[in-house]
Protein backbone atom coordinates (compact mmCIF):
# COMPACT_ATOMS: atom_id res chain seq x y z
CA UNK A 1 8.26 -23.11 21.85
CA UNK A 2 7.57 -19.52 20.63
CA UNK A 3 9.20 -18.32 17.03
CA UNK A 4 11.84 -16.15 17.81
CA UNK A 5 11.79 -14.72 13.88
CA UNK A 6 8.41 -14.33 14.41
CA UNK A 7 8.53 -11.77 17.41
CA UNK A 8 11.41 -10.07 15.84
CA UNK A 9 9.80 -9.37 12.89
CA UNK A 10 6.34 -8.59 14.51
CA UNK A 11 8.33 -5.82 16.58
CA UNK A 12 10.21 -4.55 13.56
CA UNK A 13 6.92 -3.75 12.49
CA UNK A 14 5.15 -2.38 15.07
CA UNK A 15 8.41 -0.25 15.13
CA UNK A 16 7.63 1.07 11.58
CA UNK A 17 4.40 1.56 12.66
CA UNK A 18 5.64 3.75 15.22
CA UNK A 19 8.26 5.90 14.19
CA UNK A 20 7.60 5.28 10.35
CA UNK A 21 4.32 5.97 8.80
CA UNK A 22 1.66 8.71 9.16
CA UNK A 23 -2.22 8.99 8.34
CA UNK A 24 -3.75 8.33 4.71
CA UNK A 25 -7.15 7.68 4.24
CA UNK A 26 -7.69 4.07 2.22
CA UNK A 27 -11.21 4.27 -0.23
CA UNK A 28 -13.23 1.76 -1.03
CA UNK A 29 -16.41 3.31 -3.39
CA UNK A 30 -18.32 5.39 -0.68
CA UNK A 31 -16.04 4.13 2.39
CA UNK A 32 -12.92 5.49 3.32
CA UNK A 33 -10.71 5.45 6.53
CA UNK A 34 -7.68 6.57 8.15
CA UNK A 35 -4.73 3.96 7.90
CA UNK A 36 -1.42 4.10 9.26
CA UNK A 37 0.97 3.77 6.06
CA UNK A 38 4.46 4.18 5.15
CA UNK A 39 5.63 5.04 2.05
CA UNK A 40 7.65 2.98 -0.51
CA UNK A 41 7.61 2.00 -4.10
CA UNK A 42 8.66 -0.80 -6.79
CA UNK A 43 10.24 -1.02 -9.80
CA UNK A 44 8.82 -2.84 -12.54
CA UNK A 45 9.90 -3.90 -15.64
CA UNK A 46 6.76 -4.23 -18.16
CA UNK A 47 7.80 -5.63 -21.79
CA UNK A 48 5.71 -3.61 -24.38
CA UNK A 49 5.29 -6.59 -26.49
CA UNK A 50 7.55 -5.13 -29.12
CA UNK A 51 10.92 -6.39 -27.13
CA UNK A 52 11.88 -3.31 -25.44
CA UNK A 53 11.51 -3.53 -21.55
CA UNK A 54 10.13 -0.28 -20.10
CA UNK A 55 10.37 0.58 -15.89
CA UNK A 56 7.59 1.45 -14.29
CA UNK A 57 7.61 2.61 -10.59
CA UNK A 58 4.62 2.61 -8.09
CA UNK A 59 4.18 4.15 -5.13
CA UNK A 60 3.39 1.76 -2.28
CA UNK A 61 2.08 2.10 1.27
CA UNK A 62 2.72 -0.33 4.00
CA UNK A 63 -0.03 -1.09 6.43
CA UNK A 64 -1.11 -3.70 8.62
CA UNK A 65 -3.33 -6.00 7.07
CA UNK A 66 -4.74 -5.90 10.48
CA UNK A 67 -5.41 -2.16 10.10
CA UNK A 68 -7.51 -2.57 6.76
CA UNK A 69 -11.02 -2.96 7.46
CA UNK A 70 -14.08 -1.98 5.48
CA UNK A 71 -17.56 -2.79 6.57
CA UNK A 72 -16.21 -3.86 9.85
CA UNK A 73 -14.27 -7.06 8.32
CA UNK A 74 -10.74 -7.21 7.78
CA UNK A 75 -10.44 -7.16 3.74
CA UNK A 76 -7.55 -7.18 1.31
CA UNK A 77 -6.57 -4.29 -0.87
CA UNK A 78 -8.56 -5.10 -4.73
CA UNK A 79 -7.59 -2.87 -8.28
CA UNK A 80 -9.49 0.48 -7.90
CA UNK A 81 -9.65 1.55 -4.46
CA UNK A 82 -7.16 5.16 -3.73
CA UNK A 83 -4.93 5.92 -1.11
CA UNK A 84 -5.91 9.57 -0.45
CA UNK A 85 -2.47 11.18 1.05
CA UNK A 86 -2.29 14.78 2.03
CA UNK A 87 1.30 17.09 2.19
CA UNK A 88 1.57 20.64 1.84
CA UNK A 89 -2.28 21.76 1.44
CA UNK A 90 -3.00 19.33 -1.20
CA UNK A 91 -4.32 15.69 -1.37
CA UNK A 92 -2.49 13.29 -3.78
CA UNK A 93 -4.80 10.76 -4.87
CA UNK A 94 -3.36 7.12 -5.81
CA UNK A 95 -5.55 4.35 -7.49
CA UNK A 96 -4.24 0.92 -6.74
CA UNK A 97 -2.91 -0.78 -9.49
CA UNK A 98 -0.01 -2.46 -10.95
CA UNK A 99 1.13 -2.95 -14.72
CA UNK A 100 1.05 -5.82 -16.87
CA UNK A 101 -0.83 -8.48 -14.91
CA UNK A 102 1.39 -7.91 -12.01
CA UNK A 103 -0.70 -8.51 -8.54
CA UNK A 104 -1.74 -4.77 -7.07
CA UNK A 105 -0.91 -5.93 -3.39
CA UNK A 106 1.55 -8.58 -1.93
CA UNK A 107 2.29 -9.33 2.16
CA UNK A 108 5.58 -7.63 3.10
CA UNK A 109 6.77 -10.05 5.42
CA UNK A 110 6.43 -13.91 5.76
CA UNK A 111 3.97 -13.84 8.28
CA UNK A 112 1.59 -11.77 6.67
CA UNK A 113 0.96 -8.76 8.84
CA UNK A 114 1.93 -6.19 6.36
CA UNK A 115 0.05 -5.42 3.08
CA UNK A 116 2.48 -4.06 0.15
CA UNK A 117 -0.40 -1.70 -1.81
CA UNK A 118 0.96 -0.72 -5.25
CA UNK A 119 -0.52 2.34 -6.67
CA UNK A 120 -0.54 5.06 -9.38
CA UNK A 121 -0.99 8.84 -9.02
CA UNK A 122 -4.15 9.70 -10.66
CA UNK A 123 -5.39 13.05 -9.45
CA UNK A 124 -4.38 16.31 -7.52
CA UNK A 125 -7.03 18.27 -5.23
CA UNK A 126 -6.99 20.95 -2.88
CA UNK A 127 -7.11 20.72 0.71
């Protein structure tokens, strides 16, 4: 017997795919590749040790965990590689990261085929 949830959500997804996401290119040191993503973010809510709870929101790209490979193996995202996204003649360059111990990365759905990448904006180039 086949899990119905399972195909449902697996289509859902290749439906974002589809009709929601466009190119970025995903870094890893010296290798980078284009990655089907769509864009999202997270709140979070970081306590600055002093009792006052600041929000901090990331920008997050959804891809297929099936879609990020490096060095021909399918990896998982890891704290310092950059989503390189490119709009309007400039690239936007986003290290991934989250605050306060908080994992960089999480699946998306309950059968693990989409990565959740948390990032921060840390640069601005030209085209």
């Amino acid at each position: 017997m086949s899990d119905l949830l399972q195909q449902a959500s697996n289509w859902l997804e290749d439906q974002r795919v589809q009709h929601a996401s466009h190119s970025v290119v995903y870094q890893r040191g010296e290798e980078s590749f284009e990655v089907a993503a769509t864009i999202g973010k997270t709140e979070f809510e970081v306590d600055d040790g002093h009792g006052i709870l600041q929000r901090v929101e990331s920008r997050d790209y959804l891809v297929l965990t099936a879609d990020l490979v490096l060095g021909g193996q399918t990896t998982l995202p890891e704290r310092g590689d950059r989503v390189r996204e490119t709009q309007a003649g400039q690239v936007f360059v986003y290290e991934v990261v989250a605050p306060s111990g908080e994992p960089a990365w999480r699946y998306s759905d309950p059968y693990r085929k989409t990565l959740r990448i948390h990032t921060k904006h840390v640069a601005t180039e030209d085209a």
